[in-house]
C-alpha atoms as a PDB file:
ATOM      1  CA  UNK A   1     107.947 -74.426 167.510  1.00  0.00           C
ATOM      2  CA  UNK A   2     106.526 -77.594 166.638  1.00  0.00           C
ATOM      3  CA  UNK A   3     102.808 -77.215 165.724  1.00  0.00           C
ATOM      4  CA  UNK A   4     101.729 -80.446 167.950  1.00  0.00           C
ATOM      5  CA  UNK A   5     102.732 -78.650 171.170  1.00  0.00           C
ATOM      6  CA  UNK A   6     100.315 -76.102 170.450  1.00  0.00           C
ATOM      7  CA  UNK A   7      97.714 -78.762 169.902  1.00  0.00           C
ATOM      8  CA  UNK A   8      98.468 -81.452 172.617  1.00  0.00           C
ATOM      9  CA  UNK A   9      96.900 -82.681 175.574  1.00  0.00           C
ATOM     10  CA  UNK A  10      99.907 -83.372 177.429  1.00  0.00           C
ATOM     11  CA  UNK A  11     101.548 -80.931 180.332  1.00  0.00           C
ATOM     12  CA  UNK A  12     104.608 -80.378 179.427  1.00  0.00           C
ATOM     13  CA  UNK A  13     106.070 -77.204 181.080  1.00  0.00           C
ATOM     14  CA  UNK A  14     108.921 -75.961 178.833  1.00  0.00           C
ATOM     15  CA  UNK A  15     111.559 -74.626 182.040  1.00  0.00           C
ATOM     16  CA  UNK A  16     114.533 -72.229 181.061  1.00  0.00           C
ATOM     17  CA  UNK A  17     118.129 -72.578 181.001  1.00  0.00           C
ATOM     18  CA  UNK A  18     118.124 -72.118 184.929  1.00  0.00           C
ATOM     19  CA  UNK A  19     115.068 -74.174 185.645  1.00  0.00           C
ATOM     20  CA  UNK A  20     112.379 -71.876 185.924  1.00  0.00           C
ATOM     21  CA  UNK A  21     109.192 -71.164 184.442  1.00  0.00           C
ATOM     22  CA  UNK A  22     107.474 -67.434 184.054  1.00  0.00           C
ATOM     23  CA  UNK A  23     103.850 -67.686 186.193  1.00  0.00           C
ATOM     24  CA  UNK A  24     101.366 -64.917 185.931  1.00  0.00           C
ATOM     25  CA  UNK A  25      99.208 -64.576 189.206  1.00  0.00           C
ATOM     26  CA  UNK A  26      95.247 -63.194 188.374  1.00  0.00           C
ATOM     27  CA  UNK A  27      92.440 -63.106 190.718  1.00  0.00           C
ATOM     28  CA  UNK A  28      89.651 -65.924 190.290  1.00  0.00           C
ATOM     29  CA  UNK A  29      87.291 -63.164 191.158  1.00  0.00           C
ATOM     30  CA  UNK A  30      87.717 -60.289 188.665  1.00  0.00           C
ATOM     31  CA  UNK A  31      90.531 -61.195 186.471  1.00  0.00           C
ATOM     32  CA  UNK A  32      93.253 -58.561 188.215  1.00  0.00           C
ATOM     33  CA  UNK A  33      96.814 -59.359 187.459  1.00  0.00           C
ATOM     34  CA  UNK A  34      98.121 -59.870 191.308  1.00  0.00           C
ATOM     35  CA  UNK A  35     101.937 -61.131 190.978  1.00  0.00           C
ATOM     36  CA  UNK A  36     104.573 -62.305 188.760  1.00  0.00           C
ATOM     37  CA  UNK A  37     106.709 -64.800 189.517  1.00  0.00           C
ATOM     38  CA  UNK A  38     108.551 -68.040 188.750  1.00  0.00           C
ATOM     39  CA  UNK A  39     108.133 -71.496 189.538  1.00  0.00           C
ATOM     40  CA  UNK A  40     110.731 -74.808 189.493  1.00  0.00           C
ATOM     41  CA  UNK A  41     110.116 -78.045 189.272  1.00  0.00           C
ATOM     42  CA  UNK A  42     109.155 -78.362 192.928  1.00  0.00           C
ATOM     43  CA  UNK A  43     107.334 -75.075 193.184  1.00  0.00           C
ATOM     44  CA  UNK A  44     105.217 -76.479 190.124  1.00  0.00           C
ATOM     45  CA  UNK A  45     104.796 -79.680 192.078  1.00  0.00           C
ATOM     46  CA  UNK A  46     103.761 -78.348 195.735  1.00  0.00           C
ATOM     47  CA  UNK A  47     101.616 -76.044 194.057  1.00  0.00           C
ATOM     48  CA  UNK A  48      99.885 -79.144 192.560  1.00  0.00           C
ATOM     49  CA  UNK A  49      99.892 -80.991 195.363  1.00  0.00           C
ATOM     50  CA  UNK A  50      98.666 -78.611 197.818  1.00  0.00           C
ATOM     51  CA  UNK A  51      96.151 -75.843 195.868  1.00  0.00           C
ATOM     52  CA  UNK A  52      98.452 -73.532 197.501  1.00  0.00           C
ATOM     53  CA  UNK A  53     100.771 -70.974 195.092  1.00  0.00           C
ATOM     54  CA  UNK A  54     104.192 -71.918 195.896  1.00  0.00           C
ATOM     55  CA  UNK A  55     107.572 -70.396 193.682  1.00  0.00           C
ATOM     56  CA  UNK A  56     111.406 -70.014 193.451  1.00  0.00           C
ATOM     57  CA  UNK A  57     112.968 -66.856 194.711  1.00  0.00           C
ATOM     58  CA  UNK A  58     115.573 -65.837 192.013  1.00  0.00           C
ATOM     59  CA  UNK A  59     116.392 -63.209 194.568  1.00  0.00           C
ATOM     60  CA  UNK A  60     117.101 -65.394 197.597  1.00  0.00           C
ATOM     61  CA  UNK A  61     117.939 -68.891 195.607  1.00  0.00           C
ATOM     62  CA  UNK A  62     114.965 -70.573 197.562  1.00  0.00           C
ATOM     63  CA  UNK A  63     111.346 -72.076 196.989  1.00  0.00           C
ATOM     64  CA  UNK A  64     108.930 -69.976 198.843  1.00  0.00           C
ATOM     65  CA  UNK A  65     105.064 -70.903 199.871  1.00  0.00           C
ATOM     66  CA  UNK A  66     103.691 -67.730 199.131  1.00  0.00           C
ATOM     67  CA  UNK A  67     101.898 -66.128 202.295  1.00  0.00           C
ATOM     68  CA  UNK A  68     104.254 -68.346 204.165  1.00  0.00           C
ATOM     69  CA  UNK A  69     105.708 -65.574 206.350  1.00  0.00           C
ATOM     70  CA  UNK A  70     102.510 -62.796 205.792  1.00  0.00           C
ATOM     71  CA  UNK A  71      99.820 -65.068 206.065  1.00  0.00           C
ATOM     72  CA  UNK A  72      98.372 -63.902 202.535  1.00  0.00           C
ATOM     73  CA  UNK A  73      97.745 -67.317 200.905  1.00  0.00           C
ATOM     74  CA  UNK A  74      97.294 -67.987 197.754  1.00  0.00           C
ATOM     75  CA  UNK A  75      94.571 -70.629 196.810  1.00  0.00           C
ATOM     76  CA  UNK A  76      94.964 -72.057 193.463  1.00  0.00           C
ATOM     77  CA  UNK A  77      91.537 -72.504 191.601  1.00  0.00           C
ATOM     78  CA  UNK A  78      93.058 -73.361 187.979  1.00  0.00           C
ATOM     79  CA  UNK A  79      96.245 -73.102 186.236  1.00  0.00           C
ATOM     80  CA  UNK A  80      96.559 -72.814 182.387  1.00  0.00           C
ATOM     81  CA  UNK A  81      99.384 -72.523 179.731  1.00  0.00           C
ATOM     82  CA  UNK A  82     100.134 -70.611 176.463  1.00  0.00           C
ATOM     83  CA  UNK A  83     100.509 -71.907 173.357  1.00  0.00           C
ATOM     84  CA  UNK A  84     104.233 -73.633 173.695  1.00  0.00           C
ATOM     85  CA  UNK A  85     104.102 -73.930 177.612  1.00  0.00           C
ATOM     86  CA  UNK A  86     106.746 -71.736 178.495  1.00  0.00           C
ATOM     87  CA  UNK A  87     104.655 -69.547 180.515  1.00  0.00           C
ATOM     88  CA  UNK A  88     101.554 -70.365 182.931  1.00  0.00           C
ATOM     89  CA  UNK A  89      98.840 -68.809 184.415  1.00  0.00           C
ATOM     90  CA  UNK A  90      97.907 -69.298 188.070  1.00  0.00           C
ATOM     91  CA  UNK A  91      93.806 -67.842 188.945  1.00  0.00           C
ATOM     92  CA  UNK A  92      93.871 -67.395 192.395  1.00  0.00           C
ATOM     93  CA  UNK A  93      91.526 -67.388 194.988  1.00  0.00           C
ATOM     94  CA  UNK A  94      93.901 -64.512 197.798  1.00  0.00           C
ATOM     95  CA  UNK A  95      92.896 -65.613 201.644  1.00  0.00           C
ATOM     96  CA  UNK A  96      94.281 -63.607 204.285  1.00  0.00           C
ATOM     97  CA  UNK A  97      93.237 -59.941 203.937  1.00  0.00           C
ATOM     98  CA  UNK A  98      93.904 -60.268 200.498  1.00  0.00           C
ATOM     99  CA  UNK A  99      97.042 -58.803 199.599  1.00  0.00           C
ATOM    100  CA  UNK A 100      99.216 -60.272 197.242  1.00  0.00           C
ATOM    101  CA  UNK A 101     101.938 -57.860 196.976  1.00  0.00           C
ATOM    102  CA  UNK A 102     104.931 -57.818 199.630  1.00  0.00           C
ATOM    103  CA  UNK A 103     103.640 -54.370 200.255  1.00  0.00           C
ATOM    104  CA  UNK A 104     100.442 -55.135 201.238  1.00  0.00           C
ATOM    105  CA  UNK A 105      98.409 -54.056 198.850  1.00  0.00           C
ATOM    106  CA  UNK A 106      96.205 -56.332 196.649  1.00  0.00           C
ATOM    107  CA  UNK A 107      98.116 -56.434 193.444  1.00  0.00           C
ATOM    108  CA  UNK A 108     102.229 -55.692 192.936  1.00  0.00           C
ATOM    109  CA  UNK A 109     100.871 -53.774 189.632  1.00  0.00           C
ATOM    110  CA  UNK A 110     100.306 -50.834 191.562  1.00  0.00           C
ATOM    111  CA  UNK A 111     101.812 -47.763 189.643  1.00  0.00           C
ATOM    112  CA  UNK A 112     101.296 -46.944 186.271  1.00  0.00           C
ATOM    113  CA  UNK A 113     104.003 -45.493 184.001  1.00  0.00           C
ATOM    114  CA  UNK A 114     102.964 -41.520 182.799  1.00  0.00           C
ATOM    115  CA  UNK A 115     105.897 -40.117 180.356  1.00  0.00           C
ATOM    116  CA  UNK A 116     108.966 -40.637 182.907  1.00  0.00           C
ATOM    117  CA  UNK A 117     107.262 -40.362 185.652  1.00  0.00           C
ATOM    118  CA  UNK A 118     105.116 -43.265 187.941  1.00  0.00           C
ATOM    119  CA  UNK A 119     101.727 -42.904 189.231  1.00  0.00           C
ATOM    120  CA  UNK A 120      99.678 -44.846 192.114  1.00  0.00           C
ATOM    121  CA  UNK A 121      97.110 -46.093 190.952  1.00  0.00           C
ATOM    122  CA  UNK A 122      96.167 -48.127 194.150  1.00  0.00           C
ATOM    123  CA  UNK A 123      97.821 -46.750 197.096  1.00  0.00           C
ATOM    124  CA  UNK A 124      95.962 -49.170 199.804  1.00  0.00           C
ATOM    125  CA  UNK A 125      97.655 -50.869 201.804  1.00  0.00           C
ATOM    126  CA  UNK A 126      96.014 -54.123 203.277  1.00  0.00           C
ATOM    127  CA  UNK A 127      98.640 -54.656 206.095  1.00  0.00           C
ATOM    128  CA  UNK A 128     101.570 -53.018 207.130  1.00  0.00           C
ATOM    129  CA  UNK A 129     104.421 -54.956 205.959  1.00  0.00           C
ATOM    130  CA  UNK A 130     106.690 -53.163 208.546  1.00  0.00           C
ATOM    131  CA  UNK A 131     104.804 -54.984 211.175  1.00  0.00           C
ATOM    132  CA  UNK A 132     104.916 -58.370 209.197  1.00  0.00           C
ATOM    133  CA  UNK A 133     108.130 -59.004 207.824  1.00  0.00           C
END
Protein backbone atom coordinates (compact mmCIF):
# COMPACT_ATOMS: atom_id res chain seq x y z
CA UNK A 1 0.00 0.00 0.00
CA UNK A 2 1.36 3.15 -1.04
CA UNK A 3 2.30 5.30 2.01
CA UNK A 4 0.59 8.64 0.43
CA UNK A 5 -2.88 7.05 0.65
CA UNK A 6 -2.48 6.77 4.20
CA UNK A 7 -1.48 10.40 4.35
CA UNK A 8 -3.80 12.16 1.75
CA UNK A 9 -6.51 14.48 1.82
CA UNK A 10 -8.31 13.15 -0.99
CA UNK A 11 -11.58 10.63 -0.77
CA UNK A 12 -10.84 8.03 -2.56
CA UNK A 13 -12.97 4.95 -1.61
CA UNK A 14 -11.00 1.83 -2.67
CA UNK A 15 -14.43 -0.54 -3.96
CA UNK A 16 -13.88 -4.41 -4.43
CA UNK A 17 -13.86 -6.62 -7.29
CA UNK A 18 -17.81 -6.47 -7.29
CA UNK A 19 -18.15 -2.81 -6.51
CA UNK A 20 -18.69 -2.60 -3.01
CA UNK A 21 -17.25 -1.12 -0.08
CA UNK A 22 -17.37 -2.69 3.74
CA UNK A 23 -19.36 0.23 6.04
CA UNK A 24 -19.44 -0.11 9.76
CA UNK A 25 -22.68 1.52 11.30
CA UNK A 26 -21.96 3.13 15.20
CA UNK A 27 -24.22 5.27 17.12
CA UNK A 28 -23.32 9.15 17.28
CA UNK A 29 -24.52 8.87 20.80
CA UNK A 30 -22.48 6.20 22.64
CA UNK A 31 -20.25 4.67 20.15
CA UNK A 32 -22.42 1.13 19.81
CA UNK A 33 -21.65 -0.82 16.72
CA UNK A 34 -25.41 -0.87 15.11
CA UNK A 35 -24.99 -2.60 11.49
CA UNK A 36 -22.70 -3.83 8.95
CA UNK A 37 -23.13 -3.39 5.64
CA UNK A 38 -21.95 -2.41 2.16
CA UNK A 39 -22.22 0.47 0.06
CA UNK A 40 -21.76 1.08 -4.08
CA UNK A 41 -21.05 3.80 -5.81
CA UNK A 42 -24.60 5.13 -5.62
CA UNK A 43 -25.28 4.04 -2.08
CA UNK A 44 -22.00 6.12 -1.24
CA UNK A 45 -23.46 8.95 -3.26
CA UNK A 46 -27.24 9.15 -1.89
CA UNK A 47 -25.87 8.74 1.37
CA UNK A 48 -23.89 11.98 0.66
CA UNK A 49 -26.40 13.65 -0.83
CA UNK A 50 -29.14 13.07 1.48
CA UNK A 51 -27.55 12.55 5.35
CA UNK A 52 -29.56 9.51 5.11
CA UNK A 53 -27.61 5.79 5.34
CA UNK A 54 -28.35 4.24 2.13
CA UNK A 55 -26.46 0.56 0.88
CA UNK A 56 -26.38 -2.35 -1.65
CA UNK A 57 -28.13 -5.54 -0.75
CA UNK A 58 -25.67 -8.38 -1.75
CA UNK A 59 -28.60 -10.52 -0.77
CA UNK A 60 -31.30 -9.06 -3.02
CA UNK A 61 -28.84 -7.35 -5.84
CA UNK A 62 -30.46 -3.87 -4.96
CA UNK A 63 -29.58 -0.39 -3.29
CA UNK A 64 -31.66 -0.03 -0.25
CA UNK A 65 -32.45 3.40 1.86
CA UNK A 66 -32.14 1.96 5.08
CA UNK A 67 -35.46 2.41 7.21
CA UNK A 68 -37.05 2.64 3.84
CA UNK A 69 -39.65 -0.09 4.48
CA UNK A 70 -39.42 0.02 8.74
CA UNK A 71 -39.29 3.53 9.14
CA UNK A 72 -35.94 3.24 11.28
CA UNK A 73 -33.81 5.93 9.56
CA UNK A 74 -30.59 6.34 9.69
CA UNK A 75 -29.20 9.98 9.97
CA UNK A 76 -25.69 10.33 8.98
CA UNK A 77 -23.70 12.77 11.34
CA UNK A 78 -20.03 11.90 9.94
CA UNK A 79 -18.43 9.33 7.93
CA UNK A 80 -14.67 8.43 8.21
CA UNK A 81 -12.15 5.97 6.55
CA UNK A 82 -9.22 3.68 7.57
CA UNK A 83 -5.97 3.98 6.67
CA UNK A 84 -6.14 2.72 2.75
CA UNK A 85 -9.97 3.51 2.32
CA UNK A 86 -11.23 0.23 1.81
CA UNK A 87 -13.49 0.32 4.65
CA UNK A 88 -15.69 3.33 6.17
CA UNK A 89 -17.31 4.24 9.09
CA UNK A 90 -20.83 5.68 9.14
CA UNK A 91 -21.81 7.53 13.05
CA UNK A 92 -25.29 7.59 13.03
CA UNK A 93 -27.80 9.50 14.54
CA UNK A 94 -31.05 6.15 14.52
CA UNK A 95 -34.67 8.10 14.20
CA UNK A 96 -37.61 6.04 14.33
CA UNK A 97 -37.77 4.06 17.60
CA UNK A 98 -34.34 3.42 17.17
CA UNK A 99 -33.74 0.11 15.95
CA UNK A 100 -31.25 -0.60 13.55
CA UNK A 101 -31.40 -4.23 13.22
CA UNK A 102 -34.11 -5.97 10.85
CA UNK A 103 -35.19 -7.50 14.08
CA UNK A 104 -35.98 -4.65 15.81
CA UNK A 105 -33.72 -4.33 18.23
CA UNK A 106 -31.16 -1.46 18.47
CA UNK A 107 -28.02 -3.08 17.27
CA UNK A 108 -27.73 -6.48 14.81
CA UNK A 109 -24.71 -7.34 17.37
CA UNK A 110 -27.03 -8.84 19.62
CA UNK A 111 -25.61 -12.32 20.75
CA UNK A 112 -22.38 -12.97 21.96
CA UNK A 113 -20.42 -16.14 21.15
CA UNK A 114 -19.78 -18.45 24.70
CA UNK A 115 -17.64 -21.76 23.70
CA UNK A 116 -20.16 -23.16 20.90
CA UNK A 117 -22.87 -21.86 22.11
CA UNK A 118 -24.66 -18.02 21.52
CA UNK A 119 -25.91 -15.81 24.14
CA UNK A 120 -28.43 -12.66 24.09
CA UNK A 121 -27.03 -10.15 25.21
CA UNK A 122 -29.88 -7.65 24.26
CA UNK A 123 -33.03 -9.41 23.75
CA UNK A 124 -35.31 -6.07 23.25
CA UNK A 125 -37.09 -5.75 20.70
CA UNK A 126 -38.03 -2.11 19.57
CA UNK A 127 -40.81 -3.17 17.06
CA UNK A 128 -42.14 -6.22 15.95
CA UNK A 129 -40.77 -6.91 12.64
CA UNK A 130 -43.65 -9.43 11.99
CA UNK A 131 -45.94 -6.51 11.92
CA UNK A 132 -43.49 -4.39 9.70
CA UNK A 133 -42.12 -6.29 7.04
Amino acid sequence: MAADLDETLVFQPRLDAQGLIPAIVTDAGDGRVLMFAHMNEEALRLTRATGLAHFWSRSRQTLWKKGETSGETLRVVSILTDCDQDVLQLIVRPEGRGAACHTGRRSCFYRRLEGDSLTLVDDLRLFDPAKTY
